[in-house]
Protein backbone atom coordinates (compact mmCIF):
# COMPACT_ATOMS: atom_id res chain seq x y z
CA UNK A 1 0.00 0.00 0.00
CA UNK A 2 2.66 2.20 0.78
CA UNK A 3 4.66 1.79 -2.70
CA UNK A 4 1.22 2.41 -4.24
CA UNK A 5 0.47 5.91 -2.55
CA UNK A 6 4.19 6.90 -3.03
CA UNK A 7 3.22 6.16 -6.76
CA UNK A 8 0.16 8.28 -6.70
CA UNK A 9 1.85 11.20 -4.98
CA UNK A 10 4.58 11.22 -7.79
CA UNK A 11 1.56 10.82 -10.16
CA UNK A 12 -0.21 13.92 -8.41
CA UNK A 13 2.76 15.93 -8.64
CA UNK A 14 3.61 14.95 -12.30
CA UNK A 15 -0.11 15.98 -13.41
CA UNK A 16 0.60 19.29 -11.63
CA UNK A 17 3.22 20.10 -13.79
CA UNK A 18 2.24 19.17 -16.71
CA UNK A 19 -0.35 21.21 -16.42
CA UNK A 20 1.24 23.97 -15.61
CA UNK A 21 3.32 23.27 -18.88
CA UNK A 22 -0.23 23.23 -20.54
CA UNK A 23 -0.73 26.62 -19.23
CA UNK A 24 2.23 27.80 -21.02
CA UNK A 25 0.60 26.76 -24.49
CA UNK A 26 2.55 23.26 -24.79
CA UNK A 27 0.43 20.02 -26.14
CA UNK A 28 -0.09 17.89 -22.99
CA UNK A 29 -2.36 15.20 -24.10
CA UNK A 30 0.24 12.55 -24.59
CA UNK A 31 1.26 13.07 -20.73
CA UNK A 32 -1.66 13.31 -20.25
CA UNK A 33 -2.92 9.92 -21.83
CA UNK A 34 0.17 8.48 -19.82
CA UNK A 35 -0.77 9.99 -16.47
CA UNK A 36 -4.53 8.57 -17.22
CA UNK A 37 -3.24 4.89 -17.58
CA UNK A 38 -0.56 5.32 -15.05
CA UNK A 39 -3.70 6.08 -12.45
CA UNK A 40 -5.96 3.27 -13.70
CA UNK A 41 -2.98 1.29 -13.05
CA UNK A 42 -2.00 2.25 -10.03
CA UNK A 43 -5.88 1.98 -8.83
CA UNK A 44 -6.36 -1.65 -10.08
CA UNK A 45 -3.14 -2.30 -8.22
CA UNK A 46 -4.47 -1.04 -4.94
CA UNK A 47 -7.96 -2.66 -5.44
CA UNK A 48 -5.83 -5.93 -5.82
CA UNK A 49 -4.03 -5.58 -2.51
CA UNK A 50 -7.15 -4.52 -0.80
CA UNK A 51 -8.66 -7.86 -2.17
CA UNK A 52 -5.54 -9.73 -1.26
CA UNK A 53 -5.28 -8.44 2.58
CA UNK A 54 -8.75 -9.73 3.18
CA UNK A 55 -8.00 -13.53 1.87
CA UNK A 56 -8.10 -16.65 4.15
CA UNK A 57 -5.83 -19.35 3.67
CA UNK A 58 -7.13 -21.90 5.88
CA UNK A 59 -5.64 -25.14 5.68
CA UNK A 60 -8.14 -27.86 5.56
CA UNK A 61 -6.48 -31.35 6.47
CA UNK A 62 -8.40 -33.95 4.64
CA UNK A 63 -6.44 -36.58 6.28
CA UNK A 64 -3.49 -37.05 8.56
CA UNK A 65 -1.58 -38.51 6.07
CA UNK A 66 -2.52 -35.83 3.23
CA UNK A 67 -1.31 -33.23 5.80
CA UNK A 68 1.55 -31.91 3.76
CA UNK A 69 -0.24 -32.10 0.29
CA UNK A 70 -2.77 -29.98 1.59
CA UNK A 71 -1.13 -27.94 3.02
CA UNK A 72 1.56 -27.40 0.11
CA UNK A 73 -1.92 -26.33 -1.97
CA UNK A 74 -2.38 -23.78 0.72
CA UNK A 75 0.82 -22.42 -0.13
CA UNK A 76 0.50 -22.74 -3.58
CA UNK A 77 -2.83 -20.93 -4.03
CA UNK A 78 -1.14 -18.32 -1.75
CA UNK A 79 2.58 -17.65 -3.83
CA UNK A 80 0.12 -17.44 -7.13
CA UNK A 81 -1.55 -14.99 -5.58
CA UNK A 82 0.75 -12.93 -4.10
CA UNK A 83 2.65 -13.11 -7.58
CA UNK A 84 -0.22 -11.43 -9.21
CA UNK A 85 -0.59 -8.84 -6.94
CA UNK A 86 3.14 -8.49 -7.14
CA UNK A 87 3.14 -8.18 -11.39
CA UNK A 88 0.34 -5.44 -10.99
CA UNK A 89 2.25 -3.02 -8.64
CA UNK A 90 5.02 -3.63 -10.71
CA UNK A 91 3.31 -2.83 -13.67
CA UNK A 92 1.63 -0.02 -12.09
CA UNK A 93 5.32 0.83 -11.44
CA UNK A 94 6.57 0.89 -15.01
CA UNK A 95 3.87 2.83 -16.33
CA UNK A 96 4.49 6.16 -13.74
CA UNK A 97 7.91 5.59 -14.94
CA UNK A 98 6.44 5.69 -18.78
CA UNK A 99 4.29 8.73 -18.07
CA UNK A 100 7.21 10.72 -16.63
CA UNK A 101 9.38 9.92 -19.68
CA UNK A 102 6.44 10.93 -21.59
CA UNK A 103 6.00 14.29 -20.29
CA UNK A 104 9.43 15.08 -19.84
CA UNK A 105 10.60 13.79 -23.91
CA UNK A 106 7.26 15.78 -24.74
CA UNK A 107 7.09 18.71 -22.90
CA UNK A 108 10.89 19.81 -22.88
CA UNK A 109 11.35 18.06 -19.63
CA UNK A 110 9.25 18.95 -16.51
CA UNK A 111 11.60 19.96 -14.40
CA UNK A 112 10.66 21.49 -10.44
CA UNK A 113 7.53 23.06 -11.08
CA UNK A 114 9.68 26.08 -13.20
């Protein structure tokens, strides 16, 4: 959660600029387009590890001598989904990193709010 509100912060702070830069007469809408995705991104992300925190993995021993295959499934159905939560931050990840190499290759660089 923490990564994912740093994100948005940068995100926040990147759309303030390049609209600023917008002010000054430049084209914005290909930041802009990035900084759109980058959020939708970054907010199916979140709703993922919202989703996440509130599974169960219960282990449910069928038998005493199934006790390690069930609960290796336990673990498994866990790691896959912590590894899809994972590839969605880090996706949300590479796309803030797209959208600020949009607007700063598009806009003449973005700089500290100039």
């Amino acid at each position: 959660r923490r990564h994912l509100e740093k994100m948005s912060q940068l995100l926040d702070k990147l759309s303030d600029r390049v609209a600023k830069k917008g002010q000054e007469g430049k084209d914005t809408s290909a930041a802009d387009a990035a900084i759109a995705s980058a959020s939708a991104n970054i907010a199916s992300a979140s709703a993922a590890v919202e989703a996440q925190a509130l599974k169960d993995y219960t282990i449910v021993i069928s038998s005493e001598s199934a006790v390690r295959a069930d609960a290796k499934a336990a673990r498994d159905r866990l790691h896959a989904d912590l590894q899809a939560v994972r590839k969605l931050i880090v996706d949300a990840k590479q796309s803030v990193a797209s959208a600020i190499r949009t607007a700063a290759t598009t806009l003449g660089g973005i700089g500290n709010g100039d």
